[in-house]
N, C-alpha and C. Protein backbone atom coordinates (compact mmCIF):
# COMPACT_ATOMS: atom_id res chain seq x y z
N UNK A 1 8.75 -12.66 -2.61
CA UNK A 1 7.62 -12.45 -3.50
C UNK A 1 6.39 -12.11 -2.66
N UNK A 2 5.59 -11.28 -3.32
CA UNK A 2 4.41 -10.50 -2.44
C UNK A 2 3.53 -11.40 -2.44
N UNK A 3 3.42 -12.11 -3.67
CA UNK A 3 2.04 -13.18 -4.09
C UNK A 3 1.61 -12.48 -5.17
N UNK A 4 0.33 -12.88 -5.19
CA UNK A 4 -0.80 -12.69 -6.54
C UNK A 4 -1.70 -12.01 -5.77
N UNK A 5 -2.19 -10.66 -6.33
CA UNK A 5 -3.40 -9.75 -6.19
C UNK A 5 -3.75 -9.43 -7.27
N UNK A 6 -5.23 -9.02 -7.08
CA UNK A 6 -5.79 -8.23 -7.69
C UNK A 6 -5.95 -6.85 -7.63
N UNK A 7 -6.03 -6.15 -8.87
CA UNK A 7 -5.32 -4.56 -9.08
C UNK A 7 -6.55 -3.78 -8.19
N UNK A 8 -6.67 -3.34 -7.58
CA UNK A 8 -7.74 -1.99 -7.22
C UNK A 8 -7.02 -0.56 -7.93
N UNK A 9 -7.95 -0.35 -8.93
CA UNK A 9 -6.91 1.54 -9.13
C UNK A 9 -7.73 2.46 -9.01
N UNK A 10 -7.09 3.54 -8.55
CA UNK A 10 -7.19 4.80 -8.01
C UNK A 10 -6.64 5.97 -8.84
N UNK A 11 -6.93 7.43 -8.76
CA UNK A 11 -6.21 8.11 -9.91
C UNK A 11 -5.24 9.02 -9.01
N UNK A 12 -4.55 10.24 -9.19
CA UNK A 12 -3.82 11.29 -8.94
C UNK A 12 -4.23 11.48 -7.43
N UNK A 13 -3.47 12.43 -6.49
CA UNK A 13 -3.70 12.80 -5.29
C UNK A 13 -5.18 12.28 -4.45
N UNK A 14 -4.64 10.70 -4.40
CA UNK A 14 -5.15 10.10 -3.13
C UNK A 14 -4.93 10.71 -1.30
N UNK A 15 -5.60 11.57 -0.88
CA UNK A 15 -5.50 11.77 -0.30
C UNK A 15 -5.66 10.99 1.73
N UNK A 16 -5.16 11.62 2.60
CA UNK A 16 -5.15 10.67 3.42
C UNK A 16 -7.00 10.34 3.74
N UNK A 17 -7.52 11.61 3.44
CA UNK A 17 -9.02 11.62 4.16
C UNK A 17 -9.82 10.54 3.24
N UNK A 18 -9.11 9.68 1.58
CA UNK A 18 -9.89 9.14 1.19
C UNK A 18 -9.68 7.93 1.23
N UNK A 19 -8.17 7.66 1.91
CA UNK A 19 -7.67 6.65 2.40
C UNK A 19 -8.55 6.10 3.71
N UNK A 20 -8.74 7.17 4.47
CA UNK A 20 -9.61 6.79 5.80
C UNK A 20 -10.44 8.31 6.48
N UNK A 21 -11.17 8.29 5.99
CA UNK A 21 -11.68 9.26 6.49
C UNK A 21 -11.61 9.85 7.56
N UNK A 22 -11.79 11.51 7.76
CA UNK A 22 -11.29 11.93 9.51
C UNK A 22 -12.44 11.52 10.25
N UNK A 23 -13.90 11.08 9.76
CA UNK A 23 -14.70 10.48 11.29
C UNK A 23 -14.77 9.25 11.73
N UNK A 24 -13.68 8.78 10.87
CA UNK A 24 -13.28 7.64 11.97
C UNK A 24 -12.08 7.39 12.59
N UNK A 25 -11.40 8.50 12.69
CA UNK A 25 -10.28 8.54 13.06
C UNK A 25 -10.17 8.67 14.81
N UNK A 26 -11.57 8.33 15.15
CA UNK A 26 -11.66 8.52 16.82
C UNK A 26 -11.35 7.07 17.47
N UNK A 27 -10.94 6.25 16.55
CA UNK A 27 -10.08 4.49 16.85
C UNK A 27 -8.89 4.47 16.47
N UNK A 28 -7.84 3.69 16.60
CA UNK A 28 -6.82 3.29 15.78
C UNK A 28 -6.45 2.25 15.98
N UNK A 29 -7.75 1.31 16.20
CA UNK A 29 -7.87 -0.23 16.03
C UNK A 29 -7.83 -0.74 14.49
N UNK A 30 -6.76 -1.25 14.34
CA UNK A 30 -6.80 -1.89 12.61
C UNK A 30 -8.05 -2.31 12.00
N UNK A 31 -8.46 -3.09 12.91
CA UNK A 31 -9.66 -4.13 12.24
C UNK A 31 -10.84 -3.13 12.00
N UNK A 32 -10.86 -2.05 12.69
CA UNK A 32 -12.15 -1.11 12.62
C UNK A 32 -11.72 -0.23 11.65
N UNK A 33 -10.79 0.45 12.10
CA UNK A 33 -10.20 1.45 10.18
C UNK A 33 -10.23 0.46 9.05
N UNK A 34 -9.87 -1.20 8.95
CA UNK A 34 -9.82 -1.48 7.80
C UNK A 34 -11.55 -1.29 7.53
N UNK A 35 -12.92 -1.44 7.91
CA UNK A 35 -13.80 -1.29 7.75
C UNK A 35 -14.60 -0.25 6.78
N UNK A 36 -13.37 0.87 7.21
CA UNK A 36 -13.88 1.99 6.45
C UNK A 36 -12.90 2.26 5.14
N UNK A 37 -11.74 1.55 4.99
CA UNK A 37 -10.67 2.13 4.06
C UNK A 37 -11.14 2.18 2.64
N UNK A 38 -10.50 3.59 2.20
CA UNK A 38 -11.03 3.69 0.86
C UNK A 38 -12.45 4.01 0.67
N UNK A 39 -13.56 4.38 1.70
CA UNK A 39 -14.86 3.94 0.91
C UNK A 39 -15.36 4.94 0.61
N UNK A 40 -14.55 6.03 1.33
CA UNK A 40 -15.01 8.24 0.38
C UNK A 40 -14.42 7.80 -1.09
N UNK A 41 -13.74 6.99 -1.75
CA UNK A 41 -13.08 6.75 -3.02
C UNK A 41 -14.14 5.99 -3.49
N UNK A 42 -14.17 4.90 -3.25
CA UNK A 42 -15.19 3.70 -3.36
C UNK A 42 -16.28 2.88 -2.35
N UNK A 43 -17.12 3.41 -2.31
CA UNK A 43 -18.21 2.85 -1.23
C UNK A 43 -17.91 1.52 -0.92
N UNK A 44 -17.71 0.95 -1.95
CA UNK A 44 -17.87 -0.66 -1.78
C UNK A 44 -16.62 -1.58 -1.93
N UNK A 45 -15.03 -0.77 -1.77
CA UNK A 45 -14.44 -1.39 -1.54
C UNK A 45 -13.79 -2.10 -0.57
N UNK A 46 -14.02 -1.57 1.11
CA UNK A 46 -14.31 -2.26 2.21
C UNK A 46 -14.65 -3.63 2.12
N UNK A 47 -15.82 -3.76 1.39
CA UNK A 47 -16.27 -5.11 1.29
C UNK A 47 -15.77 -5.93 0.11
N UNK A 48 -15.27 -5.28 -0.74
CA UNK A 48 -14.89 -6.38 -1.99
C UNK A 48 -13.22 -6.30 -2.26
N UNK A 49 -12.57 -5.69 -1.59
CA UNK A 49 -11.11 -6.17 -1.37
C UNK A 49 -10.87 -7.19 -0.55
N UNK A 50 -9.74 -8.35 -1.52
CA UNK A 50 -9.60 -9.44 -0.77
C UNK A 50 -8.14 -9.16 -0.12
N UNK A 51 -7.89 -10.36 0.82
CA UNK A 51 -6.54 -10.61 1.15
C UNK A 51 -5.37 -10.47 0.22
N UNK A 52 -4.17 -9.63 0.14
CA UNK A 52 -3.52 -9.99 -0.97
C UNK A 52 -3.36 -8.87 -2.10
N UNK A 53 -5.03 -8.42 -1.91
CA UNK A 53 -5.28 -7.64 -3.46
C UNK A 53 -4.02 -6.62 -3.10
N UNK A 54 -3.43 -5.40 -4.31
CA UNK A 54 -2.88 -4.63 -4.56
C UNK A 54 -3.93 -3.33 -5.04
N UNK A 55 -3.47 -2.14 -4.18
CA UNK A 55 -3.69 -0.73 -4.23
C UNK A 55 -3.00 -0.50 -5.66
N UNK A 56 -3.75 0.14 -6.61
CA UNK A 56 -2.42 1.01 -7.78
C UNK A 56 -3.13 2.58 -7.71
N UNK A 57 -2.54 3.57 -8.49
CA UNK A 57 -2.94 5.03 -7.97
C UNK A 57 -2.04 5.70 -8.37
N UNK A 58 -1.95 7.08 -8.84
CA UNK A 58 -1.39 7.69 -9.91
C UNK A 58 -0.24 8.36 -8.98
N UNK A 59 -0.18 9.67 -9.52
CA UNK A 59 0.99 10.52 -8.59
C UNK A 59 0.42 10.84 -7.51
N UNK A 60 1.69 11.16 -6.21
CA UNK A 60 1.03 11.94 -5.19
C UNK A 60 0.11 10.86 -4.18
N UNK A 61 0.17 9.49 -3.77
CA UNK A 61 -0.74 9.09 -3.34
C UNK A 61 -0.78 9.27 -1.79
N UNK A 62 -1.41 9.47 -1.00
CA UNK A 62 -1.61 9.91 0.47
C UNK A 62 -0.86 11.00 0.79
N UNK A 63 -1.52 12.00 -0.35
CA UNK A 63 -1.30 13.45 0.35
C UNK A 63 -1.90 13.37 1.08
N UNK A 64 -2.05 14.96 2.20
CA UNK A 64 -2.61 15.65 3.14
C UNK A 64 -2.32 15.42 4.22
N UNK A 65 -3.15 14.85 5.18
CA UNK A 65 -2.29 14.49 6.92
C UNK A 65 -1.28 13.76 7.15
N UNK A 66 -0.70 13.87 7.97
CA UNK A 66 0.19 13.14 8.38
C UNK A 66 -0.11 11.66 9.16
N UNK A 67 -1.16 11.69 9.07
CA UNK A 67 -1.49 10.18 10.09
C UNK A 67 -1.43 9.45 9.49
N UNK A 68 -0.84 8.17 10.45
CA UNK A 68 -0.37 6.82 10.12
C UNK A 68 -1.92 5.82 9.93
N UNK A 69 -3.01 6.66 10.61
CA UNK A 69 -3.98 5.62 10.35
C UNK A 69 -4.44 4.93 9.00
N UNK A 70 -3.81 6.21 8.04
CA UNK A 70 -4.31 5.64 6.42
C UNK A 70 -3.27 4.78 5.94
N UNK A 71 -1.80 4.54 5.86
CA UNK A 71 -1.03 3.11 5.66
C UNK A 71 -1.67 2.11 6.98
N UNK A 72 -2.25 2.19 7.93
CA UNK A 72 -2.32 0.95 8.93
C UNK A 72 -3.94 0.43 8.14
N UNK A 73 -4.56 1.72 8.02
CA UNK A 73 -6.28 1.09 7.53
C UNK A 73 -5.77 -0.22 6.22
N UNK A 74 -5.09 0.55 5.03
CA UNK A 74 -4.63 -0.20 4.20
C UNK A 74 -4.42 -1.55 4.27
N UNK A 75 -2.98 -1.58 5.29
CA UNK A 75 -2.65 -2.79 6.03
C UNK A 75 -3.73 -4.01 6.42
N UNK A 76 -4.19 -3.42 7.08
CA UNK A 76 -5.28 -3.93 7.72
C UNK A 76 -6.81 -4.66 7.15
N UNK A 77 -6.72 -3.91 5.96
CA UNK A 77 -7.82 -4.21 5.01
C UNK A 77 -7.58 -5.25 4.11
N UNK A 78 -5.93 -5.84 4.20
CA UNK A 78 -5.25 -6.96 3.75
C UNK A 78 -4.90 -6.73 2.57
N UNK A 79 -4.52 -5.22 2.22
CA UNK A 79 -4.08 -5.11 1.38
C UNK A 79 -2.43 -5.35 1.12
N UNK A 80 -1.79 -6.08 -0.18
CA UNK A 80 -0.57 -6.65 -0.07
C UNK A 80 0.57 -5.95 -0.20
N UNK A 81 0.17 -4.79 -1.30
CA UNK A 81 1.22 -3.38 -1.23
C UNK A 81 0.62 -1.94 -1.69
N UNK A 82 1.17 -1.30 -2.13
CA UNK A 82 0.55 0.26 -2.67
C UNK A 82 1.37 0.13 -4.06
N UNK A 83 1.14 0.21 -5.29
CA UNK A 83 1.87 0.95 -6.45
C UNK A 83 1.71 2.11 -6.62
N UNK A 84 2.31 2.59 -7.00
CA UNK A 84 2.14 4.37 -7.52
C UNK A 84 2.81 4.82 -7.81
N UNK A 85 2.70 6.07 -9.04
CA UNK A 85 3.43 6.79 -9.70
C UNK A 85 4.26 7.40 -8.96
N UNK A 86 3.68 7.84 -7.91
CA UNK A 86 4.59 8.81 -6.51
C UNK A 86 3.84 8.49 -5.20
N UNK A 87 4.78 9.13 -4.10
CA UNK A 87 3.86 8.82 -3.00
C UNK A 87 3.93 10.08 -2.51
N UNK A 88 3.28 10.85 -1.85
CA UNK A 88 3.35 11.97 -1.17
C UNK A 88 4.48 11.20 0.60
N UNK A 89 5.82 12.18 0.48
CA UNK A 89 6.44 11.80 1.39
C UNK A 89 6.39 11.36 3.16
N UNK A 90 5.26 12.12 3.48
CA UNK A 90 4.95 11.57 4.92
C UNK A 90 4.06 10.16 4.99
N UNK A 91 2.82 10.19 3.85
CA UNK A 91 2.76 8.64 3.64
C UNK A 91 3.66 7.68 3.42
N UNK A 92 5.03 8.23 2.40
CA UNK A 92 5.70 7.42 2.16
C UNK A 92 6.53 6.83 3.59
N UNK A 93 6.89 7.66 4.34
CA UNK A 93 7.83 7.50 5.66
C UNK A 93 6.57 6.64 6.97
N UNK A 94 5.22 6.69 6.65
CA UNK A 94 4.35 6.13 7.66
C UNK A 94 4.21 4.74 6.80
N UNK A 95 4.16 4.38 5.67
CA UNK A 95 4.25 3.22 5.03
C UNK A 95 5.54 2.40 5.61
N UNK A 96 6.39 2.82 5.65
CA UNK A 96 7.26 1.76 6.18
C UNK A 96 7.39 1.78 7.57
N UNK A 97 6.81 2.68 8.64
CA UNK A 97 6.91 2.68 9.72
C UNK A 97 5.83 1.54 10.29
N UNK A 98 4.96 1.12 9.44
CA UNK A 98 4.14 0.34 10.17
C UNK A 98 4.22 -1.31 9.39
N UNK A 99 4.94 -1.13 8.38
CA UNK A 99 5.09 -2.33 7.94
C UNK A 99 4.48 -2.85 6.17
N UNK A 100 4.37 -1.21 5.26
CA UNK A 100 3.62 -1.36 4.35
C UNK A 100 4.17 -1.24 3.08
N UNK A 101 4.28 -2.41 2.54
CA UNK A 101 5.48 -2.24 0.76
C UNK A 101 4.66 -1.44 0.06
N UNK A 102 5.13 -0.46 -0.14
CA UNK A 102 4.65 0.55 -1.46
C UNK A 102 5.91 0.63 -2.60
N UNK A 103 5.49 0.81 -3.46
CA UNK A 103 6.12 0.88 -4.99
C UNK A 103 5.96 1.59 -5.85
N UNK A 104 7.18 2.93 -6.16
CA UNK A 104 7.14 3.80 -6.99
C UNK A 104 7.12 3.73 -8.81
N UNK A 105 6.30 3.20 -9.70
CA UNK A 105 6.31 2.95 -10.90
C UNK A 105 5.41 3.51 -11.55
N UNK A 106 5.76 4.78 -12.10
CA UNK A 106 4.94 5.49 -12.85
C UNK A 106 4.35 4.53 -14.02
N UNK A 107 5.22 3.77 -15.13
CA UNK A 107 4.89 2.84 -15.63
C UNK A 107 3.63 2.12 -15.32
N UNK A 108 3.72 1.27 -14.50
CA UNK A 108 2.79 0.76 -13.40
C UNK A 108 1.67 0.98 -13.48
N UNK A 109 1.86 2.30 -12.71
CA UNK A 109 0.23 3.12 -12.39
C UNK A 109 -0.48 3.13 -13.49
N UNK A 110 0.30 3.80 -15.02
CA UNK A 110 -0.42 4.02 -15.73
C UNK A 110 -1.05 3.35 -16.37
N UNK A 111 -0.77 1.56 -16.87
CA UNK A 111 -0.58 0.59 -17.48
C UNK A 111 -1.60 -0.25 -17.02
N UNK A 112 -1.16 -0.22 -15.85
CA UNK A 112 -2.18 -1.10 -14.85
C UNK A 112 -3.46 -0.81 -15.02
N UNK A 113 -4.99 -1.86 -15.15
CA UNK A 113 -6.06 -1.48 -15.43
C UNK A 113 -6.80 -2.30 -14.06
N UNK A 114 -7.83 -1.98 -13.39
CA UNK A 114 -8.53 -2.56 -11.98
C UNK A 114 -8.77 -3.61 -12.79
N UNK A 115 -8.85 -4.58 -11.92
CA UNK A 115 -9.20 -6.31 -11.92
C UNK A 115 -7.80 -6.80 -12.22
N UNK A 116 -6.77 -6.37 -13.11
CA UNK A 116 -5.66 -7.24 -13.38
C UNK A 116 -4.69 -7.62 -12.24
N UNK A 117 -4.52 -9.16 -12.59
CA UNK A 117 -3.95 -9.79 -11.86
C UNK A 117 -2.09 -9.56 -11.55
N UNK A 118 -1.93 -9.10 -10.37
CA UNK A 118 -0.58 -9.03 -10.44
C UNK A 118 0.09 -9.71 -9.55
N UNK A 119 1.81 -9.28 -9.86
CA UNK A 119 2.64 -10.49 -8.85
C UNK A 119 3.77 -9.30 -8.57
N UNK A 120 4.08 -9.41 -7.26
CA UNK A 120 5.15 -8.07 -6.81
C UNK A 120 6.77 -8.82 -6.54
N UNK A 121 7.49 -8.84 -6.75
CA UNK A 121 8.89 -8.50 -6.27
C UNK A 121 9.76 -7.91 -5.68
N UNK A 122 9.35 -8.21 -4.19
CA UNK A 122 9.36 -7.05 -3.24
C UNK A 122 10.97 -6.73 -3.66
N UNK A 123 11.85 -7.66 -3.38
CA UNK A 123 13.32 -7.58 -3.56
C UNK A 123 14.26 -7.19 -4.63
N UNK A 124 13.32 -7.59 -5.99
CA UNK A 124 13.98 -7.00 -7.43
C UNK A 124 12.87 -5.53 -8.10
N UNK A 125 12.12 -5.39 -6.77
CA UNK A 125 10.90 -4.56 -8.18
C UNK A 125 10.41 -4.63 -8.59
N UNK A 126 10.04 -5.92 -9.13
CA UNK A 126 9.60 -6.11 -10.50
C UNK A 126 8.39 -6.47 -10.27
N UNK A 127 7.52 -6.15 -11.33
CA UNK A 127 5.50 -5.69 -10.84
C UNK A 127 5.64 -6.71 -12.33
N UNK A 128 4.55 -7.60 -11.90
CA UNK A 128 4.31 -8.37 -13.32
C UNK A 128 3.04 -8.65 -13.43
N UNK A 129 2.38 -7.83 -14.55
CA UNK A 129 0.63 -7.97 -14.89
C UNK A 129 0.72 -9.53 -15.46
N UNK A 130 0.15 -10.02 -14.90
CA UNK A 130 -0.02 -11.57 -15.15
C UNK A 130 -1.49 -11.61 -15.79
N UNK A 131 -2.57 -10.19 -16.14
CA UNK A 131 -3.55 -10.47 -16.81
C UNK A 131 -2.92 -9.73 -18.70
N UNK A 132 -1.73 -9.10 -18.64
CA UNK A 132 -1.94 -8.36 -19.66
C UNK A 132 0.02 -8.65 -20.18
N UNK A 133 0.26 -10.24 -19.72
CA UNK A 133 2.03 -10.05 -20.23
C UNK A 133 2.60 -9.12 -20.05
N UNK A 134 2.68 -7.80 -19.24
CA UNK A 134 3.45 -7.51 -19.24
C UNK A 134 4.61 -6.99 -17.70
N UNK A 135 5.86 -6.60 -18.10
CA UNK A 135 6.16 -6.51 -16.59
C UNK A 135 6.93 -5.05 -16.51
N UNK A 136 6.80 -4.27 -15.29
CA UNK A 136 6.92 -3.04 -15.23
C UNK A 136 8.46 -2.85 -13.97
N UNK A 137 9.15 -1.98 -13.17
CA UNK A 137 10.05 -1.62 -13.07
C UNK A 137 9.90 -0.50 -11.75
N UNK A 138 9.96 -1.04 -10.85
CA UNK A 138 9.60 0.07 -9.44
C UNK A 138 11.20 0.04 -8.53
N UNK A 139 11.57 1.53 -8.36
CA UNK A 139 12.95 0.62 -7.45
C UNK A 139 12.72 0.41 -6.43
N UNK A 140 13.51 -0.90 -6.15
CA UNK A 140 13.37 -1.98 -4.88
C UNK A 140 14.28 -1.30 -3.58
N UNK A 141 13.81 -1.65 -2.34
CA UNK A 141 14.07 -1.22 -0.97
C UNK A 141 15.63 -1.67 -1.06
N UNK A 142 16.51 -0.96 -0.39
CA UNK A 142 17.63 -2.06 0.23
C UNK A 142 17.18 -2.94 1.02
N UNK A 143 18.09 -4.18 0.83
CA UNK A 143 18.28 -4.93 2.47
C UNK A 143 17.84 -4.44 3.11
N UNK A 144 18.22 -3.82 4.00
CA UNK A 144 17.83 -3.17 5.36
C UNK A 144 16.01 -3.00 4.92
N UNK A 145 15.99 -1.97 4.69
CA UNK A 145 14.07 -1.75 4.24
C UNK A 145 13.53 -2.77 3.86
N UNK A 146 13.82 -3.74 3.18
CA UNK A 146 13.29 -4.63 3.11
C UNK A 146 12.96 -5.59 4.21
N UNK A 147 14.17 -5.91 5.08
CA UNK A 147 13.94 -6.11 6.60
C UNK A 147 13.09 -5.81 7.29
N UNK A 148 12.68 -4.29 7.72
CA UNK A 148 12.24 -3.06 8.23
C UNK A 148 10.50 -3.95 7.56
N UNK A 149 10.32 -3.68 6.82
CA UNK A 149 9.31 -4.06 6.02
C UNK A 149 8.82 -5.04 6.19
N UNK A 150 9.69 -6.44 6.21
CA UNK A 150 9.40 -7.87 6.55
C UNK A 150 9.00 -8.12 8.12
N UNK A 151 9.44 -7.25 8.99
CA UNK A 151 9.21 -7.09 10.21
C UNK A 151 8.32 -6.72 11.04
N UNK A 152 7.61 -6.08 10.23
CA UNK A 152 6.29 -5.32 10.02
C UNK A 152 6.42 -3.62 10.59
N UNK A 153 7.34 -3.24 10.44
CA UNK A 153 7.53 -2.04 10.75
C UNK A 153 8.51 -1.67 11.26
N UNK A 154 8.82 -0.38 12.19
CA UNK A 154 9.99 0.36 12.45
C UNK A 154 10.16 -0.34 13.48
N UNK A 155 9.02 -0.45 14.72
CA UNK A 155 8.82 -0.39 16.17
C UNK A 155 9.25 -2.21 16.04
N UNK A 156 8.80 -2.82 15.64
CA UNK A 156 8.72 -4.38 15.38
C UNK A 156 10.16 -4.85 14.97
N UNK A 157 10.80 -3.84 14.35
CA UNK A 157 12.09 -4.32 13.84
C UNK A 157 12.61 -3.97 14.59
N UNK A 158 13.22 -3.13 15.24
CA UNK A 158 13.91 -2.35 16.76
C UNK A 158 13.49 -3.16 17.74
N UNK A 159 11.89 -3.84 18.15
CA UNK A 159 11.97 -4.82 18.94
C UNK A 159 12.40 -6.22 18.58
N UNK A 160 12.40 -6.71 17.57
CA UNK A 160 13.80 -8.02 17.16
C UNK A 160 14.97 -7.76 17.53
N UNK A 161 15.40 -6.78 17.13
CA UNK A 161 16.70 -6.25 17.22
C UNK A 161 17.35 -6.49 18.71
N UNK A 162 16.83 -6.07 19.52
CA UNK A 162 16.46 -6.17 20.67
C UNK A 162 16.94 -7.44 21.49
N UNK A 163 16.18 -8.17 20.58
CA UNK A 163 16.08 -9.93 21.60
C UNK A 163 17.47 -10.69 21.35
N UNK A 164 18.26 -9.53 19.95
CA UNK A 164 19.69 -10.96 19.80
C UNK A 164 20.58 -10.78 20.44
């Protein structure tokens, strides 16, 4: 289980530059990208995302570059997973490379309203608005990805792997 967050939503083609903008892309210190994440979207969500909270966001989310800095800013900003209708595929493949549960539920995205309280299921899927009864349907990682995931990434799981 992911825990309890609160919803942040976002609409259609989140792109990587609004995930983290390119002038700060001259670090790729976590703690300094989480500083800026999101704030070409929302000025002020840097500062008012908590530990935990949940990203939601329509189709298409982290189009455009290919850099991993916009799933690590995320990460980093303590955010607990990504929902979304879709993910644009190289975000999707840098999301799990660094250690970041995202969740495909069109349902979800749409349903979902900012402030509501949710609860994730990393293992069954299952997204449950705990402000609005109801529960929605994302498919879940295998084993393995889920591993991959719990590990905090590709590099992290290959180094466990490693030590047995």
């Amino acid at each position: 289980m992911i825990g309890q967050g609160k919803a942040w939503k976002f609409g259609n083609d989140v792109d990587t530059d609004l995930i983290i903008p390119a002038r700060y892309l001259n670090t790729s210190e976590p703690s300094a990208l989480a500083q800026h994440c999101m704030e070409d979207a929302d000025p002020t969500f840097p500062n008012k995302v908590g530990e935990g909270d949940i990203i939601v966001a329509g189709k298409n989310f982290g189009c455009g570059s290919s850099r991993e800095h916009a799933p690590i800013a995320i990460k980093a900003a303590g955010v607990a997973c990504v929902i979304a209708g879709s993910f644009a595929r190289i975000f999707y493949r840098n999301a799990l490379n660094i250690g970041l549960p995202i969740f495909e539920s069109p349902e979800a995205a749409e349903k979902i309203q900012e402030g509501d309280l949710l609860e994730v299921n990393e293992a069954s899927g299952q997204i449950t608005n705990l402000t609005r009864k109801e529960t929605y349907q994302a498919v879940p990682f295998p084993p393995f990805m889920q591993e991959l995931i719990k590990a905090g990434g590709l590099v992290a799981y290959v180094a466990g792997k490693g030590e047995q």
